[in-house]
C-alpha atoms as a PDB file:
ATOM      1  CA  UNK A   1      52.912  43.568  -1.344  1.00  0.00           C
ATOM      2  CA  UNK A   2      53.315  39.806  -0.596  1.00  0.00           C
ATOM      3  CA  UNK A   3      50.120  37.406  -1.734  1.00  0.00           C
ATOM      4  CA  UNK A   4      48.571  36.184   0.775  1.00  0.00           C
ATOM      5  CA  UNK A   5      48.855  32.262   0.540  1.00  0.00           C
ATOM      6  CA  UNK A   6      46.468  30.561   3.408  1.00  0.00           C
ATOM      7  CA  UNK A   7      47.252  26.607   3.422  1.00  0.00           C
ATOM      8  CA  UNK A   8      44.341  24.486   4.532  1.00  0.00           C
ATOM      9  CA  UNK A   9      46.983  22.014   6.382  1.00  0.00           C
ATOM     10  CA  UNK A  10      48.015  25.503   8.126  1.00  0.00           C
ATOM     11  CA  UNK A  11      45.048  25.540  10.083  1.00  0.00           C
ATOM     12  CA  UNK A  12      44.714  24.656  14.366  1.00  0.00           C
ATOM     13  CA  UNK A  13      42.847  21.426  13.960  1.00  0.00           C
ATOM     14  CA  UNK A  14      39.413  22.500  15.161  1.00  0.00           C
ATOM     15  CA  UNK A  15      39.445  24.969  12.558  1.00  0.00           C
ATOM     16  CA  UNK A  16      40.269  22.120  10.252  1.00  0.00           C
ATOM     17  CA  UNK A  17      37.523  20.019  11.877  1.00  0.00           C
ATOM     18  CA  UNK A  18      34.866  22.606  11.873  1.00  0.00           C
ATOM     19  CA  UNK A  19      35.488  23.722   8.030  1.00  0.00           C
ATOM     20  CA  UNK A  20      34.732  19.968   7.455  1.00  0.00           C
ATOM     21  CA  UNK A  21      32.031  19.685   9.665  1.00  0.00           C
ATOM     22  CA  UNK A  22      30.487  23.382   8.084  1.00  0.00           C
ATOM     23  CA  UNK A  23      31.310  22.129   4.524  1.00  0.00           C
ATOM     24  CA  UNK A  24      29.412  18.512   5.428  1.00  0.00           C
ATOM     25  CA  UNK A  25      26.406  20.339   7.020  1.00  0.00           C
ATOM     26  CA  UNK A  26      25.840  22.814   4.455  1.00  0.00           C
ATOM     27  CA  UNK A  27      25.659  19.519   1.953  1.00  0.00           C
ATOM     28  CA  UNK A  28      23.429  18.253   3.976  1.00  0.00           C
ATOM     29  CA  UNK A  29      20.877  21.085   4.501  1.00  0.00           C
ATOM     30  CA  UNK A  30      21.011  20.968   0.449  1.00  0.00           C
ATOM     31  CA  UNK A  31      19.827  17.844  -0.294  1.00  0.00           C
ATOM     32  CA  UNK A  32      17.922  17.279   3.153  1.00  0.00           C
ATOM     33  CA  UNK A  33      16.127  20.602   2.005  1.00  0.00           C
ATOM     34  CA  UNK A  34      15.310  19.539  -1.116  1.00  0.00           C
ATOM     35  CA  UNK A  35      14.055  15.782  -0.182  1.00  0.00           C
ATOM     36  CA  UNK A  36      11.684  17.512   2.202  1.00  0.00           C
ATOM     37  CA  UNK A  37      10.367  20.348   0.168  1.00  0.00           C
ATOM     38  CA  UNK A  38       9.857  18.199  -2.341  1.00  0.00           C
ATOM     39  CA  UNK A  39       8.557  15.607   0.428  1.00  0.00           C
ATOM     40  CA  UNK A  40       6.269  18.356   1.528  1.00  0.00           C
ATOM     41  CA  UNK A  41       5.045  19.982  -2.066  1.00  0.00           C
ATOM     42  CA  UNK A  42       3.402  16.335  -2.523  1.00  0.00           C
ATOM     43  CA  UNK A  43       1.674  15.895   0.661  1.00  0.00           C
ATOM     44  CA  UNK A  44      -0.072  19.635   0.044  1.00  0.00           C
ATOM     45  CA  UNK A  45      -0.806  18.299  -3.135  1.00  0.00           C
ATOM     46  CA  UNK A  46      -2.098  14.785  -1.681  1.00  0.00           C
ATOM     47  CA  UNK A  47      -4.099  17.304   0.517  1.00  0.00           C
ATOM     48  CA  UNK A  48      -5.705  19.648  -1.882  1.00  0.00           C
ATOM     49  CA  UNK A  49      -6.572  16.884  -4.357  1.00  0.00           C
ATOM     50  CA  UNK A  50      -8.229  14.836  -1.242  1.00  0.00           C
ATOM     51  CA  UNK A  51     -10.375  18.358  -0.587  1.00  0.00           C
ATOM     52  CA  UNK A  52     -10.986  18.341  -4.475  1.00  0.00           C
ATOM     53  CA  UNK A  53     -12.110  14.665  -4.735  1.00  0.00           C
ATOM     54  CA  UNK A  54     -14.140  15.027  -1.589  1.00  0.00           C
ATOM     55  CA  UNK A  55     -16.034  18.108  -2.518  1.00  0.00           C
ATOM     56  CA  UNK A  56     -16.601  16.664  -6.054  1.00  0.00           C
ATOM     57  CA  UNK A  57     -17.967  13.125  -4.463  1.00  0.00           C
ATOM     58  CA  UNK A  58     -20.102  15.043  -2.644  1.00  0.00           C
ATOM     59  CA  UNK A  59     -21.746  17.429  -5.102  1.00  0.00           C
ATOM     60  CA  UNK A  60     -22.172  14.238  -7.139  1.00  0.00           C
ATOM     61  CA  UNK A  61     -24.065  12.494  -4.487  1.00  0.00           C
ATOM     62  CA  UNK A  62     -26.210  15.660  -4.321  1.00  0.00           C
ATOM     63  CA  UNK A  63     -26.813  15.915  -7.944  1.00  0.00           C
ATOM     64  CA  UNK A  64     -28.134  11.574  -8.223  1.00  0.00           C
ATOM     65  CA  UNK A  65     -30.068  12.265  -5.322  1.00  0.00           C
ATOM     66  CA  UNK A  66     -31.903  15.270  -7.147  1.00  0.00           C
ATOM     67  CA  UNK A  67     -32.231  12.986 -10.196  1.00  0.00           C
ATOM     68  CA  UNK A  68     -33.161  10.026  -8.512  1.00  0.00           C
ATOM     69  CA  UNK A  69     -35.368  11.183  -6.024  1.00  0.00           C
ATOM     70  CA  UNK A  70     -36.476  14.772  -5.762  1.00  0.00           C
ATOM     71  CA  UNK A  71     -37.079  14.940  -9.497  1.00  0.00           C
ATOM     72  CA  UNK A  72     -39.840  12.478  -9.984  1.00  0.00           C
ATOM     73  CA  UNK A  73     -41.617  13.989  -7.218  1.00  0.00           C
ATOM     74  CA  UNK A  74     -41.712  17.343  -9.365  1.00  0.00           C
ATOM     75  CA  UNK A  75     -41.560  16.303 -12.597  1.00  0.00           C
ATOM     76  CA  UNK A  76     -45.335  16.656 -13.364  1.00  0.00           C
ATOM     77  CA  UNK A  77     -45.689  19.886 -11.670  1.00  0.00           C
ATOM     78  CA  UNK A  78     -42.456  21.421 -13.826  1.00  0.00           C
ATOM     79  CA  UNK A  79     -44.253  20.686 -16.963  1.00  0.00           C
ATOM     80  CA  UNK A  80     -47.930  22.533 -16.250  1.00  0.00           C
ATOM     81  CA  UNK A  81     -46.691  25.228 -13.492  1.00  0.00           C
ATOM     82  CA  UNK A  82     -46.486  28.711 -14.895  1.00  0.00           C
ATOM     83  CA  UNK A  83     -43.443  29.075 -12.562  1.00  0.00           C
ATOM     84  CA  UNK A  84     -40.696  26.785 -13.447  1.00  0.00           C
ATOM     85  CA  UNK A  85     -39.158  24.936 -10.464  1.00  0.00           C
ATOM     86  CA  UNK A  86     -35.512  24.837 -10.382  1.00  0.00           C
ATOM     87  CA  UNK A  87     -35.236  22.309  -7.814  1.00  0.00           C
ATOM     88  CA  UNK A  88     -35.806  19.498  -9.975  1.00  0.00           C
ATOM     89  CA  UNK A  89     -33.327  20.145 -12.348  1.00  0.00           C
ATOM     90  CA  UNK A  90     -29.550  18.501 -10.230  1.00  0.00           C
ATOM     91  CA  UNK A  91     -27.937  21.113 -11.048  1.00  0.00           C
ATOM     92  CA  UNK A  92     -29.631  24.045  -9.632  1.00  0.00           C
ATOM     93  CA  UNK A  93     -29.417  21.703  -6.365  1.00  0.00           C
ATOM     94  CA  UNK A  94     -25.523  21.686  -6.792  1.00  0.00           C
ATOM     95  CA  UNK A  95     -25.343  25.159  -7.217  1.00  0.00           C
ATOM     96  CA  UNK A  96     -27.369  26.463  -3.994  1.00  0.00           C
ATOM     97  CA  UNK A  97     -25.213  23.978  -2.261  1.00  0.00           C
ATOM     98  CA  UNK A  98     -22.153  24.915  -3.659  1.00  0.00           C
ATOM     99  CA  UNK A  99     -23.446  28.686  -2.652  1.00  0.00           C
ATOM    100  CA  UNK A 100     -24.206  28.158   0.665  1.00  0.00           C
ATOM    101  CA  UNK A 101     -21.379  26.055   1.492  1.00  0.00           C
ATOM    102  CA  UNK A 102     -19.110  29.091   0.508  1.00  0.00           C
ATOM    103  CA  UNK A 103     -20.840  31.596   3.180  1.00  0.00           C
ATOM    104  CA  UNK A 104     -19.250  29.158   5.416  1.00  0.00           C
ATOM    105  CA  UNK A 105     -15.924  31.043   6.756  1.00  0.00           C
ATOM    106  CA  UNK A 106     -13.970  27.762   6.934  1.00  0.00           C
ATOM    107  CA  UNK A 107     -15.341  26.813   2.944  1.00  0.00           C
ATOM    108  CA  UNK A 108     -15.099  30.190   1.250  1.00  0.00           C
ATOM    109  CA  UNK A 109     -12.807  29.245  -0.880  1.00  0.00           C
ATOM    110  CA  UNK A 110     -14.400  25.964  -2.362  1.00  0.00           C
ATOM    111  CA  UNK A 111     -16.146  26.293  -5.281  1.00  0.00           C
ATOM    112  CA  UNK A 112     -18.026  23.928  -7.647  1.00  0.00           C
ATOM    113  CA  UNK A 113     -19.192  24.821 -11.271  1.00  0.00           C
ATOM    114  CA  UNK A 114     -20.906  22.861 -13.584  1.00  0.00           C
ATOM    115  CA  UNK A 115     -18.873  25.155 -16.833  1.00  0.00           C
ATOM    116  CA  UNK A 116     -21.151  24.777 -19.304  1.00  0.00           C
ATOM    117  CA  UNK A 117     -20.546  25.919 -23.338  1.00  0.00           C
ATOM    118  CA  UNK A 118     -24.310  26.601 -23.941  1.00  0.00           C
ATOM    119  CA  UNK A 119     -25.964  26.719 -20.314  1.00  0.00           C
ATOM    120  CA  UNK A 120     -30.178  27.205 -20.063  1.00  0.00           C
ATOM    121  CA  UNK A 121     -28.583  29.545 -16.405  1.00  0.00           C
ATOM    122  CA  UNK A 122     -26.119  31.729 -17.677  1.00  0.00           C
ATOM    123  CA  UNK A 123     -24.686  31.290 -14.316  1.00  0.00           C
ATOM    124  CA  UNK A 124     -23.572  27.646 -15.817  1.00  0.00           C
ATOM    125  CA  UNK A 125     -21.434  29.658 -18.498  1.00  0.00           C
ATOM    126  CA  UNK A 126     -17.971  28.670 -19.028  1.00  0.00           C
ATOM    127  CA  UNK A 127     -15.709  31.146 -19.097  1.00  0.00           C
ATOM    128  CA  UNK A 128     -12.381  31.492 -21.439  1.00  0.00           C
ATOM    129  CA  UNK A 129     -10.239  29.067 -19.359  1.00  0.00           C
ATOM    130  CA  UNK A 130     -13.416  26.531 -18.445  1.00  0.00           C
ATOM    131  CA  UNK A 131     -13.716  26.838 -22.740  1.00  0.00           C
ATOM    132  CA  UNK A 132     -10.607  25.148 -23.008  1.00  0.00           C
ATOM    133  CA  UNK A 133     -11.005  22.641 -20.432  1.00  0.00           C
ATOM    134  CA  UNK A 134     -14.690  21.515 -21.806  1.00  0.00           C
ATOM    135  CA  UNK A 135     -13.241  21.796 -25.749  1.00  0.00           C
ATOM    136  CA  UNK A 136     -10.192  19.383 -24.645  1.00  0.00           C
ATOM    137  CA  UNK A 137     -12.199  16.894 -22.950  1.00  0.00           C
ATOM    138  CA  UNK A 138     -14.497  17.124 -26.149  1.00  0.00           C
ATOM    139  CA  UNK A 139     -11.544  16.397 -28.323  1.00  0.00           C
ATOM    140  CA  UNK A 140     -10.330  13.748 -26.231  1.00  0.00           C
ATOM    141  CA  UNK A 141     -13.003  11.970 -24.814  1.00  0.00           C
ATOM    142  CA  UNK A 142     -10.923   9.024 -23.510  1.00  0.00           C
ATOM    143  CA  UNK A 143      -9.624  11.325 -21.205  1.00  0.00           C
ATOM    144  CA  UNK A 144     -11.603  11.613 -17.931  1.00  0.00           C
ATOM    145  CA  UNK A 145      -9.913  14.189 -15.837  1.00  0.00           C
ATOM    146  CA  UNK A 146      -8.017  17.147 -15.517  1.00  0.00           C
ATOM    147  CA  UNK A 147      -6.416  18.688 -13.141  1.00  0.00           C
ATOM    148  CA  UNK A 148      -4.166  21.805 -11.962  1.00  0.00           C
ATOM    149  CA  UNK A 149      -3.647  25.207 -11.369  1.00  0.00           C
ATOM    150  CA  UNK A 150      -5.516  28.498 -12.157  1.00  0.00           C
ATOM    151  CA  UNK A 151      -4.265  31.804 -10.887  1.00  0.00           C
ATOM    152  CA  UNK A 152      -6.769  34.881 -11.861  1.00  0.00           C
ATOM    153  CA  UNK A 153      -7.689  38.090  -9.993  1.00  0.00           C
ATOM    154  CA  UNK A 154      -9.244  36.000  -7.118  1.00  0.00           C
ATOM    155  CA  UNK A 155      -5.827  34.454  -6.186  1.00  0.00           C
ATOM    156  CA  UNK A 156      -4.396  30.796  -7.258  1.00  0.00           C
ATOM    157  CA  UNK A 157      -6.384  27.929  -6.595  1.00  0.00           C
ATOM    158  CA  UNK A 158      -6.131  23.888  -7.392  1.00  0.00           C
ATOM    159  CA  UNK A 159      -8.964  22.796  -9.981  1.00  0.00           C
ATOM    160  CA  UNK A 160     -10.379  19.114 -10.625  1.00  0.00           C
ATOM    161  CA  UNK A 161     -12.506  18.693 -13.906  1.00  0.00           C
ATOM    162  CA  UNK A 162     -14.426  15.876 -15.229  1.00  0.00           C
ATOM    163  CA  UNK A 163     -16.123  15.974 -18.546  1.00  0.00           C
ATOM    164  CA  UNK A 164     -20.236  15.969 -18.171  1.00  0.00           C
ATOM    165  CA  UNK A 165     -21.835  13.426 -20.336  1.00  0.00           C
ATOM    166  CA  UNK A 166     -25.404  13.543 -21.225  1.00  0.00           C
ATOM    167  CA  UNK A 167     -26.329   9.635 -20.271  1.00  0.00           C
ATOM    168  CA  UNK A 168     -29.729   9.621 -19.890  1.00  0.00           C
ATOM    169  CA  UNK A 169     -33.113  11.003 -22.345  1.00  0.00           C
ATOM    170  CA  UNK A 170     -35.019  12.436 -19.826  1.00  0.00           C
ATOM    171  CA  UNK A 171     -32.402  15.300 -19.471  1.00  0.00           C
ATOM    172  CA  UNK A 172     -33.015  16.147 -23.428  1.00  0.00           C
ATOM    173  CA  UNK A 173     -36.686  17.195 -22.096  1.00  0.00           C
ATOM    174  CA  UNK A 174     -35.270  20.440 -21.111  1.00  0.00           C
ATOM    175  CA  UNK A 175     -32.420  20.707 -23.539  1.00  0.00           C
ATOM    176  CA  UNK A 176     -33.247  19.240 -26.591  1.00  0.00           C
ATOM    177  CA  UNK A 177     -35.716  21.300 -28.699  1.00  0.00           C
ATOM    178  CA  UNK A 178     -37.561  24.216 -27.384  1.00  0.00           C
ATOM    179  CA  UNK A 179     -41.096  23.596 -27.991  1.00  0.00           C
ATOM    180  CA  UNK A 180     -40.205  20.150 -26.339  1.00  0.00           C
ATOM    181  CA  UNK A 181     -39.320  22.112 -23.269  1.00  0.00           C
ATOM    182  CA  UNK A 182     -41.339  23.334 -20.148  1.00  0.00           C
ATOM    183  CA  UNK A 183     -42.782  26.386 -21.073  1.00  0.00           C
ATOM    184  CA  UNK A 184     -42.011  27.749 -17.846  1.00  0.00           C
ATOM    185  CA  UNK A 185     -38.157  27.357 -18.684  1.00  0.00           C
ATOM    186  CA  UNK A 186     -38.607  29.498 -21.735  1.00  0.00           C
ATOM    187  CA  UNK A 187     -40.362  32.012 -19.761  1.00  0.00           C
ATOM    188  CA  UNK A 188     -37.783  32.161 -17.684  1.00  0.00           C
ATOM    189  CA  UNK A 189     -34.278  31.857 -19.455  1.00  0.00           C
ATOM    190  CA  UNK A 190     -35.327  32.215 -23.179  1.00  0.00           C
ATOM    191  CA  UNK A 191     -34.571  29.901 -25.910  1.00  0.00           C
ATOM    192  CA  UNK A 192     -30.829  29.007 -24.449  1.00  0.00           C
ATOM    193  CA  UNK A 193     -29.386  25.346 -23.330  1.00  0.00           C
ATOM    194  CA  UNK A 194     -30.845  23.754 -26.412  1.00  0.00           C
ATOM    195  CA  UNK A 195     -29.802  21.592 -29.329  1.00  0.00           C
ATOM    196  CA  UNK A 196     -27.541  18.771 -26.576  1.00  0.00           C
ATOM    197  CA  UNK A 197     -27.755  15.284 -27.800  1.00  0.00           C
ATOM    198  CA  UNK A 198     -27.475  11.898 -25.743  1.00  0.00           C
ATOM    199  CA  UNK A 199     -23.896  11.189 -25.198  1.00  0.00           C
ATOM    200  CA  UNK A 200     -22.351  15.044 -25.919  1.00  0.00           C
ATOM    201  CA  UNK A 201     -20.035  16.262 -23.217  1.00  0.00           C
ATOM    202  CA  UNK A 202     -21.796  19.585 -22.865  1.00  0.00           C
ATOM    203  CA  UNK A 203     -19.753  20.878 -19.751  1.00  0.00           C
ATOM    204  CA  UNK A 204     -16.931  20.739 -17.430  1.00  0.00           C
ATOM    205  CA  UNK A 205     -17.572  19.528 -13.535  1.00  0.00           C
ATOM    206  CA  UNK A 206     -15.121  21.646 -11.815  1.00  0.00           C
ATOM    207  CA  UNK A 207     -14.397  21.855  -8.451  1.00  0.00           C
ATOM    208  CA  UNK A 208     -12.174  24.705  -7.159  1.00  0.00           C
ATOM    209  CA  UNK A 209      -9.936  24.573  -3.616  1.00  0.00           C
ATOM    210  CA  UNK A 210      -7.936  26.861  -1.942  1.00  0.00           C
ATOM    211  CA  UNK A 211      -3.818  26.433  -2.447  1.00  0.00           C
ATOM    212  CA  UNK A 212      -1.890  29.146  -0.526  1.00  0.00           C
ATOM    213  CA  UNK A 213      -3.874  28.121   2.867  1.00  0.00           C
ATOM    214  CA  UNK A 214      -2.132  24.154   2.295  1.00  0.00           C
ATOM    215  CA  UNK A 215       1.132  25.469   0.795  1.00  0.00           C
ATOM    216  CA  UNK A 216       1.360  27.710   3.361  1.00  0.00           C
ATOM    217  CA  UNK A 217       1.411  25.149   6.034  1.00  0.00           C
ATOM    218  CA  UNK A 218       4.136  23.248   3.631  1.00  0.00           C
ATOM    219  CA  UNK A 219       6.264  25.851   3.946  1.00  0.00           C
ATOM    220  CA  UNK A 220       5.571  26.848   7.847  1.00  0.00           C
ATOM    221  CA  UNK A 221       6.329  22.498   8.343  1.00  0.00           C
ATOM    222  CA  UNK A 222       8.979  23.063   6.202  1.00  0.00           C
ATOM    223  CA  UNK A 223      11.041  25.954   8.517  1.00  0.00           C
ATOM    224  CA  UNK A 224      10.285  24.336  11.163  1.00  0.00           C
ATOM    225  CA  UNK A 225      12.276  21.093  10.003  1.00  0.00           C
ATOM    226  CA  UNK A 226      15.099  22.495   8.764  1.00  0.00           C
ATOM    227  CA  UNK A 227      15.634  24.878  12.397  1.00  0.00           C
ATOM    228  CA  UNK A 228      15.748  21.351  14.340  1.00  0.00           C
ATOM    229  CA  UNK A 229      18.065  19.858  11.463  1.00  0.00           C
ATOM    230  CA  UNK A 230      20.491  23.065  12.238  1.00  0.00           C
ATOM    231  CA  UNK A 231      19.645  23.395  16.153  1.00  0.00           C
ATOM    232  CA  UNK A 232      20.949  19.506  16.002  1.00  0.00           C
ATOM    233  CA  UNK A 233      24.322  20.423  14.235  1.00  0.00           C
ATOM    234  CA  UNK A 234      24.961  23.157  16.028  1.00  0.00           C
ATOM    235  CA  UNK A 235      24.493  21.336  19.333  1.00  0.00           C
ATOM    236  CA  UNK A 236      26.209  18.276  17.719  1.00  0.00           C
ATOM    237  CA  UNK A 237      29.426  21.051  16.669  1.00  0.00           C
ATOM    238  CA  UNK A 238      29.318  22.175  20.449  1.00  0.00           C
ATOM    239  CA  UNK A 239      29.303  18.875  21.774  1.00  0.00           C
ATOM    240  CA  UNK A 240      32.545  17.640  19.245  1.00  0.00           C
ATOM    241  CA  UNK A 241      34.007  20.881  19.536  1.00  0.00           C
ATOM    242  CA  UNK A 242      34.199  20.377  23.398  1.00  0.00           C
ATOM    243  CA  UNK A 243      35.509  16.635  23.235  1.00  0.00           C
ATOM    244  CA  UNK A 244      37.925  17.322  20.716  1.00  0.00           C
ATOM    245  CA  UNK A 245      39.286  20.179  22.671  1.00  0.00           C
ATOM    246  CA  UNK A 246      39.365  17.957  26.252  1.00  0.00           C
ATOM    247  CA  UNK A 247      40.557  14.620  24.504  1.00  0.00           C
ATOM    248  CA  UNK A 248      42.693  15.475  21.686  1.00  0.00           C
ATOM    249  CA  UNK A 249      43.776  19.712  21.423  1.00  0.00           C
ATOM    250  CA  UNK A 250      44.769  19.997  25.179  1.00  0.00           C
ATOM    251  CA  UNK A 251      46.507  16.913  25.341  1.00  0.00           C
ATOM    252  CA  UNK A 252      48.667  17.565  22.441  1.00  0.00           C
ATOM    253  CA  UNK A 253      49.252  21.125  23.231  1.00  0.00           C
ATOM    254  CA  UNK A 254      50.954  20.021  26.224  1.00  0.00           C
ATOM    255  CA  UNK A 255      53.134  17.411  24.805  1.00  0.00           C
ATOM    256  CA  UNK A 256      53.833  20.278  22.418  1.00  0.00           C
ATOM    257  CA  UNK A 257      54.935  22.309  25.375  1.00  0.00           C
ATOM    258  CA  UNK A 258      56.815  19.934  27.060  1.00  0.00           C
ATOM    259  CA  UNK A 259      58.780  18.746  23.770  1.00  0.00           C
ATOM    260  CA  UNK A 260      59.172  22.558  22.717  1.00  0.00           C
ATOM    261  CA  UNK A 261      60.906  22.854  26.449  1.00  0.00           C
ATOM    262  CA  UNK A 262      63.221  19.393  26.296  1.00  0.00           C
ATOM    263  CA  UNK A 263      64.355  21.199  23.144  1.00  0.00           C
ATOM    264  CA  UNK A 264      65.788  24.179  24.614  1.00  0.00           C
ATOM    265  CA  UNK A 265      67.280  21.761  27.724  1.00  0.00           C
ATOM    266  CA  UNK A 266      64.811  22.162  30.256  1.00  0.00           C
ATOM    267  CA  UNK A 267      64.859  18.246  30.715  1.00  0.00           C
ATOM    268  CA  UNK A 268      63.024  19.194  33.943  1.00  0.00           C
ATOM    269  CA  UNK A 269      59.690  18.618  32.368  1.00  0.00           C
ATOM    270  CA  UNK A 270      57.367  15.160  32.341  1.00  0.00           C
ATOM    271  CA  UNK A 271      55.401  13.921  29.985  1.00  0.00           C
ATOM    272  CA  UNK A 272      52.246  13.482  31.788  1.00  0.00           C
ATOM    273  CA  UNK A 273      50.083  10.472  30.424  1.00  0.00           C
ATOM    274  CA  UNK A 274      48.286   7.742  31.355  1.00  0.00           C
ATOM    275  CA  UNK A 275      45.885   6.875  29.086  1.00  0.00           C
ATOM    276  CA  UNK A 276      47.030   3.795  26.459  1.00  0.00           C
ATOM    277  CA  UNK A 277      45.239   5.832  23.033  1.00  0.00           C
ATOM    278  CA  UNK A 278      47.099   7.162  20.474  1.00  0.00           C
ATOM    279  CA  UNK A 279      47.999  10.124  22.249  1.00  0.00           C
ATOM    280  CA  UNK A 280      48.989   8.524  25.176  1.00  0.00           C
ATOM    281  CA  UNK A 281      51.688   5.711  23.120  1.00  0.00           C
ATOM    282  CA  UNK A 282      52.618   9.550  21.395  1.00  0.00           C
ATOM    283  CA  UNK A 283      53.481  10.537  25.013  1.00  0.00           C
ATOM    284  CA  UNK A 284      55.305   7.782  26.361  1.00  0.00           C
ATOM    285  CA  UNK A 285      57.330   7.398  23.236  1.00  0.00           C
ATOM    286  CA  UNK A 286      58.642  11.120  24.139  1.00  0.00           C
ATOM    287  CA  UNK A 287      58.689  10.096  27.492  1.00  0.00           C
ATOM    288  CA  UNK A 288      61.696   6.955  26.857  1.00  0.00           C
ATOM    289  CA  UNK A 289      63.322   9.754  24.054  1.00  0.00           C
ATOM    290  CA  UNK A 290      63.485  12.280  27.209  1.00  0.00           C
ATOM    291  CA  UNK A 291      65.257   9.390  29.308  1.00  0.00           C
ATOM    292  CA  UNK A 292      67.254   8.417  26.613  1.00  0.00           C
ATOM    293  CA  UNK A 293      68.408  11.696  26.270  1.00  0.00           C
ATOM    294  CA  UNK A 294      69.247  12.284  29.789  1.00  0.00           C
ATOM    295  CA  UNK A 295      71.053   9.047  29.622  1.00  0.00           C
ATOM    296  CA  UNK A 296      73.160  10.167  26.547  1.00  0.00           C
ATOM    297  CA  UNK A 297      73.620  13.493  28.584  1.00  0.00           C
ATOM    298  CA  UNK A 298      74.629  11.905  31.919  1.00  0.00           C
ATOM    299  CA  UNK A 299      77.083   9.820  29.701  1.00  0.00           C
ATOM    300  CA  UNK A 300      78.859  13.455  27.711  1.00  0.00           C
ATOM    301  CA  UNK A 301      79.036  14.665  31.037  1.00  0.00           C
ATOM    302  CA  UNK A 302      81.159  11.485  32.197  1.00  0.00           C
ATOM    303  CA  UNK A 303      83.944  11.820  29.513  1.00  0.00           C
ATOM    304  CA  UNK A 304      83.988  15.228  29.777  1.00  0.00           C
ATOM    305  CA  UNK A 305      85.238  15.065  32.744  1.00  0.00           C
ATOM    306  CA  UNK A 306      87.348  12.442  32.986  1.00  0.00           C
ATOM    307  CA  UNK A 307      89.527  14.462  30.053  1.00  0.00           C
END
């Protein structure tokens, strides 16, 4: 059986051309590809962490306004009411926020937690992986964010922490000792949420966003480029398949023709070119060999006859 042996220079030249052209494109989907998923992977992430800062901003605003503001107003009232009033205390406010902001079909997804280690709510409790974010920021308290990745039963979702720093006395009143507290807190939640000391970092401020909803948009942008980047080369093949066919195959096919004739003496066929490119100097050069060898023809005629 003989081996098959397929030479690249044994190729028509469009077939040459196009294996180029195929070989160049597929290079260029590769690294085009990767430049713009990699383009695209960092605006989602721009995008997510702008949601995360946003949402955090906002539930900080919420929780100074409670301290500042709707606090003082029922301060007195917290410490002789039989019924302790969560909504001086910022971060019950951030919490019902938080809450209702999530029945909102277009914010389900968002989520805020104040992840505490030893919450008064036991809604505030920290779970296993909020443990580890609170017990790092404790053990590096030069650091002042973190930020990344969880994937649990709910799905995968960005998360932005900050470490929460007891700053100012009057939050020991409910947190330090328990017969400093409101009585009405003890009533309520028991003897938990004590023993914090100005300056701890008691918690974890973390704010949770949706990921596949922005990735998913990466990706669908991300399709969508690379089907124009191909509908362009394969409009761009069309379009240099069709010139080099009219400018360059059809011209040389039929000097091939009319050279392939002259050699088996049909002298009867022109070479048929006007144009003053490379294929058209090719032309006329077999043009003057044609009269040339008409000339030398004419002439072996002569002296054959004259002998």
């Amino acid at each position: 059986m003989p081996k098959l042996n397929i030479r690249f220079q044994n190729f028509k030249i469009n077939a040459k051309f196009n294996s180029l052209l195929m070989i160049a494109f597929l290079a260029g989907i590769i690294l085009s590809g990767i430049t713009l998923s990699n383009v695209l992977y960092q605006r989602a992430q721009y995008e997510i962490s702008i949601q995360a800062e946003l949402l955090m901003q906002t539930m900080n605003s919420l929780r100074f306004y409670t301290q500042d503001q709707v606090n003082p107003l029922l301060r007195p009232k917290l410490a002789t009411s039989p019924n302790f009033i969560p909504q001086a205390i910022p971060t019950f406010s951030v919490r019902e926020v938080s809450r209702y902001l999530s029945k909102n079909e277009a914010y389900k997804e968002f989520h805020y937690k104040d992840a505490t280690l030893n919450p008064t709510n036991p809604l505030d409790q920290a779970d296993d992986f909020e443990t580890k974010l609170v017990n790092q920021f404790q053990s590096q308290p030069e650091k002042l964010e973190l930020s990344g990745f969880r994937s649990d039963e709910t799905g995968k979702r960005f998360y932005t922490a900050r470490p929460f720093v007891i700053k100012q006395t009057k939050c020991l009143d409910c947190h330090s000792r328990p017969e400093i507290a409101p009585k009405s807190l003890i009533a309520k939640y028991g003897e938990r949420g004590f023993g914090w000391k100005l300056n701890d970092i008691v918690a974890a401020q973390i704010v949770y966003v949706p990921y596949e909803e922005v990735f998913d948009k990466a990706r669908q942008a991300f399709f969508k480029s690379i089907s124009v980047v191909i509908a362009i080369f394969l409009a761009v093949t069309l379009l240099i398949n069709f010139l080099l066919k009219k400018v360059v195959i059809v011209r040389i096919r039929k000097i091939a023709n009319t050279a392939n004739a002259i050699s088996t003496g049909d002298m009867s066929s022109h070479f048929q070119e006007d144009s003053k490119d490379e294929i058209g100097l090719l032309a006329i050069a077999f043009e003057r060999m044609r009269a040339s060898l008409l000339i030398a023809m004419d002439l072996l005629n002569q002296n054959q006859s004259k002998s």
